[in-house]
N, C-alpha and C. Protein backbone atom coordinates (compact mmCIF):
# COMPACT_ATOMS: atom_id res chain seq x y z
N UNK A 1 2.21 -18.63 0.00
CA UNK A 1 3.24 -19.24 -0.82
C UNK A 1 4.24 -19.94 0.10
N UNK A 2 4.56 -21.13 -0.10
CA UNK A 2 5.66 -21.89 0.44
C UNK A 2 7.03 -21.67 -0.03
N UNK A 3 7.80 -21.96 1.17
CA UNK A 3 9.46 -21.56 1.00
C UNK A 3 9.98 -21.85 -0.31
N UNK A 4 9.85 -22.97 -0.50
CA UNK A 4 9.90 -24.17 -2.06
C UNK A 4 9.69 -23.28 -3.29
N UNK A 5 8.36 -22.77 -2.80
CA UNK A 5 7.71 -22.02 -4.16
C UNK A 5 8.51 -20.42 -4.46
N UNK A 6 8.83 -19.78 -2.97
CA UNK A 6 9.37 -18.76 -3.18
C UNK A 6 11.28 -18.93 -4.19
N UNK A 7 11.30 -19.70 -3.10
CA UNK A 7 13.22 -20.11 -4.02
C UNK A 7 12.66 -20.54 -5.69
N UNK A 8 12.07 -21.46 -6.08
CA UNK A 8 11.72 -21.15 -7.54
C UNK A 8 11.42 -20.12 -8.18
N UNK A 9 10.99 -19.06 -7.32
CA UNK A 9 10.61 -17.91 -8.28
C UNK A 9 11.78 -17.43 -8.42
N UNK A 10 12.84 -17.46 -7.00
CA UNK A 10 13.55 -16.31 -6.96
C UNK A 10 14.50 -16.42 -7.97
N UNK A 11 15.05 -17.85 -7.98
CA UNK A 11 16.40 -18.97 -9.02
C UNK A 11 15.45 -18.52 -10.75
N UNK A 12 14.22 -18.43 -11.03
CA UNK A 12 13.75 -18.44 -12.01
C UNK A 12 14.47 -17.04 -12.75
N UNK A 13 13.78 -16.15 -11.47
CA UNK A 13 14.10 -14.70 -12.20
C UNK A 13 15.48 -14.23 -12.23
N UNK A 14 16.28 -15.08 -11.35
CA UNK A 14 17.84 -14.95 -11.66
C UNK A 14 18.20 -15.44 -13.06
N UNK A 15 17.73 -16.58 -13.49
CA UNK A 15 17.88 -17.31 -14.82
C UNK A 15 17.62 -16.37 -15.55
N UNK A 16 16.24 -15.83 -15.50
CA UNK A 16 15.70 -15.20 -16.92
C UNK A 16 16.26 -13.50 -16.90
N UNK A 17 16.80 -13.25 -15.92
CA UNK A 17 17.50 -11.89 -15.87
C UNK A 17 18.80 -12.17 -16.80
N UNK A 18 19.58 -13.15 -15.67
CA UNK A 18 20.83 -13.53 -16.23
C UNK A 18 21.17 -14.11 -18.29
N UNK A 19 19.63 -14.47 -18.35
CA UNK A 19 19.74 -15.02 -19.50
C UNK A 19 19.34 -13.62 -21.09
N UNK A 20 18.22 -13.38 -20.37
CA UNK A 20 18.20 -11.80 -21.52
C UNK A 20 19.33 -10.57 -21.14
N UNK A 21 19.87 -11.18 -20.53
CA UNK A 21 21.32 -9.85 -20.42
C UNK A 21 22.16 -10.22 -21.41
N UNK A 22 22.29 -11.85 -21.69
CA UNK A 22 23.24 -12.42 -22.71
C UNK A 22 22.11 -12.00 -24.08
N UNK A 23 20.98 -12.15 -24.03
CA UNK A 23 20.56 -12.37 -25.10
C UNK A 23 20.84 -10.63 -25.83
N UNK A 24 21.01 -9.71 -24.74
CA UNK A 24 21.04 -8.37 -25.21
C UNK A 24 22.28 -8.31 -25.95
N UNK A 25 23.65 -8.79 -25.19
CA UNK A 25 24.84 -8.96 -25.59
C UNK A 25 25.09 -9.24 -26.94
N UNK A 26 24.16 -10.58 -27.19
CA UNK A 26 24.62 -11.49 -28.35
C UNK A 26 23.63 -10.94 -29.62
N UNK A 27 22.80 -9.88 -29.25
CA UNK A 27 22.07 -9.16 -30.96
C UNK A 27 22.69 -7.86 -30.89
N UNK A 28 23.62 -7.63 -29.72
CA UNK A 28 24.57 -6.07 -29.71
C UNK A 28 25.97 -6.53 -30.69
N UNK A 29 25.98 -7.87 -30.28
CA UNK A 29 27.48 -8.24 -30.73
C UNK A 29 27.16 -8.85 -32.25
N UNK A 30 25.69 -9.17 -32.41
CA UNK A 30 25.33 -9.33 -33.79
C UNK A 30 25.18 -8.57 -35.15
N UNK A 31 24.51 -7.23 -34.16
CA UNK A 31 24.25 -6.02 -34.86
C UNK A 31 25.41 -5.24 -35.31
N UNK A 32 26.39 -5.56 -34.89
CA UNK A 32 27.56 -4.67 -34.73
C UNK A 32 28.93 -5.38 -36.11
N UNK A 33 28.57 -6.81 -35.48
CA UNK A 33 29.71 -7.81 -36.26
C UNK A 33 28.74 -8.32 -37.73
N UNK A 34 27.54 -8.67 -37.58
CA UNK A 34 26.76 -9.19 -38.45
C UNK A 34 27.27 -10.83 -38.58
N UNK A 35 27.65 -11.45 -37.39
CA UNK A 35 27.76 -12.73 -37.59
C UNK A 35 26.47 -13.39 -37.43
N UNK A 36 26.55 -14.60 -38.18
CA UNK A 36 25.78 -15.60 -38.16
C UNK A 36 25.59 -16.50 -36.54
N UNK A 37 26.60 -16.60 -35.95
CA UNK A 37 26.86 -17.18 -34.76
C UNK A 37 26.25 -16.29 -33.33
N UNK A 38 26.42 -15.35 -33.54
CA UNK A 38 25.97 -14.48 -32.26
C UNK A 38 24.10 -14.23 -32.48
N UNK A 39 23.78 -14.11 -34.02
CA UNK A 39 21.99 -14.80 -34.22
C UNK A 39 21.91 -16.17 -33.34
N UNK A 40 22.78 -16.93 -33.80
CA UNK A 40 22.52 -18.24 -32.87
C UNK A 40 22.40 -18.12 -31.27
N UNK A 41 23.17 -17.55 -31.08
CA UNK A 41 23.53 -16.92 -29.58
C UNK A 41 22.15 -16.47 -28.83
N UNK A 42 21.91 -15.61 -29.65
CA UNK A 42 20.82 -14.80 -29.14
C UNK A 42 19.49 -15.54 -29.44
N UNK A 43 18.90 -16.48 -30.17
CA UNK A 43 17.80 -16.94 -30.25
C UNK A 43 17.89 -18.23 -29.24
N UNK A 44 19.12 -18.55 -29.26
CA UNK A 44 19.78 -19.96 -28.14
C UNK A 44 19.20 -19.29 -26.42
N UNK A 45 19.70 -18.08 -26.69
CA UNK A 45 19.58 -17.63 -24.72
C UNK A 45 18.20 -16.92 -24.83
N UNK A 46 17.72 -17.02 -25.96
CA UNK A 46 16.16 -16.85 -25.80
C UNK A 46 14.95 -17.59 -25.67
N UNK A 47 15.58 -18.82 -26.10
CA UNK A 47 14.67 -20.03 -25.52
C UNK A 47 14.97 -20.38 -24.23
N UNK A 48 15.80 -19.91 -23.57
CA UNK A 48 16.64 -19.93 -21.69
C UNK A 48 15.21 -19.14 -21.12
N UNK A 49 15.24 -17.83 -21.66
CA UNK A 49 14.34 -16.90 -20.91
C UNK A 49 12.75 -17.12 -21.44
N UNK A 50 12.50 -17.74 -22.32
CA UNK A 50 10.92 -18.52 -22.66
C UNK A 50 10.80 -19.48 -21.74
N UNK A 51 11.31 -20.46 -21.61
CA UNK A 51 11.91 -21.48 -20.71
C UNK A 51 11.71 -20.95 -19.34
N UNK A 52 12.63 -20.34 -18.83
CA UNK A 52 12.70 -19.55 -17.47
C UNK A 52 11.16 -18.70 -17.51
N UNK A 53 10.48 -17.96 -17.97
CA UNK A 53 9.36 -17.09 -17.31
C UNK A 53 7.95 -18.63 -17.61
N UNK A 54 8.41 -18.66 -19.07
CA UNK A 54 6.59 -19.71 -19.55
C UNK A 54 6.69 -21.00 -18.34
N UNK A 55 7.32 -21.97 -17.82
CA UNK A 55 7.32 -22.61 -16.90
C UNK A 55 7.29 -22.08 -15.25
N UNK A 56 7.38 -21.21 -14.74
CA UNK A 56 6.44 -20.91 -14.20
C UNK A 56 5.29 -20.17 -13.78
N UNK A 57 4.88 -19.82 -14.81
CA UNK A 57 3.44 -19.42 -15.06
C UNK A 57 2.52 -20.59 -15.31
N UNK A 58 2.79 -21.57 -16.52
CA UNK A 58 1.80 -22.78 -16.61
C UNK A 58 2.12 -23.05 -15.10
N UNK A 59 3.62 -24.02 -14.28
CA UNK A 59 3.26 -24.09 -13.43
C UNK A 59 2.24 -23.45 -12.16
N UNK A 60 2.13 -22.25 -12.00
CA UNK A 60 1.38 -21.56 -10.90
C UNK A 60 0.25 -22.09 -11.30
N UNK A 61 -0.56 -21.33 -12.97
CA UNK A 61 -1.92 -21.41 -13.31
C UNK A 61 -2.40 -22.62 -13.23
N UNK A 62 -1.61 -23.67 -13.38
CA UNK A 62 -2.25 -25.26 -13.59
C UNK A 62 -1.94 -25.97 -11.96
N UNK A 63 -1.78 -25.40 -10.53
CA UNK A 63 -1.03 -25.90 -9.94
C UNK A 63 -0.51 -26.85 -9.65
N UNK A 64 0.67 -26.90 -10.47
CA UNK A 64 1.77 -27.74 -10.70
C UNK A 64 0.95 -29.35 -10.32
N UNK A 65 -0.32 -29.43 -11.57
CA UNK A 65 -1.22 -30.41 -11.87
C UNK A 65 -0.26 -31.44 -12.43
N UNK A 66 0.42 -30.97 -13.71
CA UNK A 66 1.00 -32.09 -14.84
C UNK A 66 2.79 -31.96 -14.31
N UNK A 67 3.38 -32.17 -13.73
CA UNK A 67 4.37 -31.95 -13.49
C UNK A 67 5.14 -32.80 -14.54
N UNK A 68 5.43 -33.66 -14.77
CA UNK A 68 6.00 -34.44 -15.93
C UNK A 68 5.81 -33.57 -17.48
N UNK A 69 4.73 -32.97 -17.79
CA UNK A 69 4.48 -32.54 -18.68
C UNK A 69 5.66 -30.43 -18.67
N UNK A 70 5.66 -30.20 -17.74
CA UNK A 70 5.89 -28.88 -17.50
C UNK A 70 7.63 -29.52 -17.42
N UNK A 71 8.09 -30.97 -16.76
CA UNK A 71 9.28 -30.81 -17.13
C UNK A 71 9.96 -31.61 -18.60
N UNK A 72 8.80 -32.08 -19.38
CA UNK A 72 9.33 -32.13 -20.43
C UNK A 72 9.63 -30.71 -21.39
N UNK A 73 8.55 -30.28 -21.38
CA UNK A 73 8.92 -28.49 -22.06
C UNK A 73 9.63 -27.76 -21.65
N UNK A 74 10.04 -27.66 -20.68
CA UNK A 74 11.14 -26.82 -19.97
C UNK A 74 12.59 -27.84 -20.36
N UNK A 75 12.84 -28.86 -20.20
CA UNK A 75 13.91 -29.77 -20.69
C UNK A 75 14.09 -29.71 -22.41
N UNK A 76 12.96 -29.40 -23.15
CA UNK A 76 12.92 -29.80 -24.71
C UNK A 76 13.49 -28.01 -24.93
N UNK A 77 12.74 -26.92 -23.90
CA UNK A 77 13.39 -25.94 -24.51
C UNK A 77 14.64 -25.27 -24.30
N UNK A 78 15.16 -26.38 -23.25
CA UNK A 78 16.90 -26.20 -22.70
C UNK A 78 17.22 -26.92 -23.43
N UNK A 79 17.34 -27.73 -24.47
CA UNK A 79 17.97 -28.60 -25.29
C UNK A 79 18.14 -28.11 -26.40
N UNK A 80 17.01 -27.46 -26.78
CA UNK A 80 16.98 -26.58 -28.28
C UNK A 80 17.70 -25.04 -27.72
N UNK A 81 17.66 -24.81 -26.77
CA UNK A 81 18.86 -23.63 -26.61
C UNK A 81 20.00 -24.29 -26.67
N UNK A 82 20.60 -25.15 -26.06
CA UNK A 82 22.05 -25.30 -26.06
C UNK A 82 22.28 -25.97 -27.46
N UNK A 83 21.62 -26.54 -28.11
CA UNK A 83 22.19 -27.34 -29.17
C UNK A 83 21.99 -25.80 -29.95
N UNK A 84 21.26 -24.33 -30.29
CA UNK A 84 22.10 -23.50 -30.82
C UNK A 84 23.34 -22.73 -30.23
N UNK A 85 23.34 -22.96 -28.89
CA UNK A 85 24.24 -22.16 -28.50
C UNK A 85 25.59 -23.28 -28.63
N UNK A 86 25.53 -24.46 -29.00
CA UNK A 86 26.52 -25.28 -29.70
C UNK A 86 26.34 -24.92 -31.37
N UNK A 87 25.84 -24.80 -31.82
CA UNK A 87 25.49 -24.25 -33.74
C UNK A 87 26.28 -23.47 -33.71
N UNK A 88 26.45 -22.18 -32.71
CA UNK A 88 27.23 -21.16 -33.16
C UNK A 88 28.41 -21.01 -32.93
N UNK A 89 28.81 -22.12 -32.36
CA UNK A 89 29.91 -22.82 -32.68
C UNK A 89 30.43 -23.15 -34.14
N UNK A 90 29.62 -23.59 -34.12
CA UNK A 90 29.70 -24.46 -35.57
C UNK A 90 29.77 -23.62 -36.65
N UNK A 91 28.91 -22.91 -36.46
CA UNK A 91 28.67 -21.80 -38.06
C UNK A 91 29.77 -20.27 -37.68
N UNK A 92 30.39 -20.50 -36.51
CA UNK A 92 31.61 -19.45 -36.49
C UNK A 92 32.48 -19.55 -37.45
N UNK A 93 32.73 -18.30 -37.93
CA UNK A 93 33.92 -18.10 -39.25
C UNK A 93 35.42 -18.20 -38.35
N UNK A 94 36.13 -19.13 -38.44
CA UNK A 94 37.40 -19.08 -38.09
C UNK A 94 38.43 -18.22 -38.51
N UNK A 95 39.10 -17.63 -38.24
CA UNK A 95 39.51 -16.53 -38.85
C UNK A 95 39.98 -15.29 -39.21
N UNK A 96 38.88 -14.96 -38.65
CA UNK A 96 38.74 -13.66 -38.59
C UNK A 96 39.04 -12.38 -37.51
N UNK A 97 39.49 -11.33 -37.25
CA UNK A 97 39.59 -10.11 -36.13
C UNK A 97 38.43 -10.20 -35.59
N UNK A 98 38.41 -10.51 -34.30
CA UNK A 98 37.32 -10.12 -33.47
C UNK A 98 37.58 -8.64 -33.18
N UNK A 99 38.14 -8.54 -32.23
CA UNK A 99 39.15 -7.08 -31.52
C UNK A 99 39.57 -6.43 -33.00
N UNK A 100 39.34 -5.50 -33.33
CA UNK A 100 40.22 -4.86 -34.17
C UNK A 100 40.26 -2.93 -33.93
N UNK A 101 41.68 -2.83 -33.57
CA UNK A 101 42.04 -1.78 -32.91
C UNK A 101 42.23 -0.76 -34.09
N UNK A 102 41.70 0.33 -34.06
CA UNK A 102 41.52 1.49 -35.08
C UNK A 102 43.32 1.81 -35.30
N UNK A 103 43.43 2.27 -36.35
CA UNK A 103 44.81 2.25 -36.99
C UNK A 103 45.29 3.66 -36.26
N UNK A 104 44.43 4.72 -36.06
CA UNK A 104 44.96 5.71 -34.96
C UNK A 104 45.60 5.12 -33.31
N UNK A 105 44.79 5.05 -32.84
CA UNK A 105 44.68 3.68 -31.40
C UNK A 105 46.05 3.31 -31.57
N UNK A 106 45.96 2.30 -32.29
CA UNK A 106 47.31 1.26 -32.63
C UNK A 106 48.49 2.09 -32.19
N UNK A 107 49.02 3.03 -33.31
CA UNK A 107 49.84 3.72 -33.48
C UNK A 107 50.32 5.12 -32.20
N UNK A 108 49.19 5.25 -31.11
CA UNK A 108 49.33 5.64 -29.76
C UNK A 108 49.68 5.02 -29.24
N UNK A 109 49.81 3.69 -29.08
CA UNK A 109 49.90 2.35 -28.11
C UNK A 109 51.24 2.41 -28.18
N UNK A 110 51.83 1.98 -29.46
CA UNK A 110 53.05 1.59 -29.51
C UNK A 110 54.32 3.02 -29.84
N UNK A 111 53.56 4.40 -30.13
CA UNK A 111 54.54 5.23 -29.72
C UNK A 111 54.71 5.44 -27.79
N UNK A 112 54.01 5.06 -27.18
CA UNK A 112 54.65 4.94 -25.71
C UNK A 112 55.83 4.60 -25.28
C-alpha cells in the first residue's frame, strides 16, 4: 500500500468515526426530544458515514478504475447529507425549551 493510499484510509476512518458519533448524538437527541429535525440530523450524518466507508471499498475493489464515477457518488452523497442537515434547519420548531431544568433543580440553584 502506498503513502497516498494509507492517508485516505486513515482521513476516511476519521470521517466515518467522527460522523456516526454525530449520527449517535442526533437519534439520542431524537429519541429523547422526538424532533423532526434531529431525524434529519441523523439520516443527514448518515449518508457522511455511507459516503465515508462505501467509497473506499468500491475504490480498493475496482482499483480506483472509474475515478470520475466514485467521485460523483461520493459528491451526490455529500450533497444529499448537507442539504438534510440544512432541512433540519428548516423543519426546526422555533420556540421551544431545548434545556429545560427540572422545577426541583431550578429552585436549588437560585436558593444559593
Amino acid at each position: 500500500m502506498e503513502l497516498i493510499e494509507g492517508l485516505y484510509l486513515v482521513t476516511t476512518t476519521v470521517l466515518a468515526g467522527a460522523s456516526a458519533t454525530l449520527v449517535a448524538f442526533a437519534v439520542a437527541a431524537y429519541r429523547s426530544s422526538g424532533r423532526t429535525a434531529m431525524a434529519y440530523l441523523a439520516v443527514g450524518f448518515g449518508l457522511v458515514v455511507v459516503a465515508a466507508v462505501g467509497t473506499p471499498i468500491a475504490a480498493f475493489q475496482t482499483g480506483f478504475a472509474n475515478a470520475q464515477a466514485l467521485l460523483l457518488i461520493t459528491t451526490g452523497l455529500f450533497a444529499a447529507s448537507m442539504a438534510l442537515v440544512a432541512g433540519s434547519l428548516v423543519v426546526y420548531e422555533p420556540g421551544t425549551q431545548e434545556f429545560v431544568i427540572p422545577e426541583s433543580e431550578l429552585t436549588r440553584i437560585q436558593d444559593r
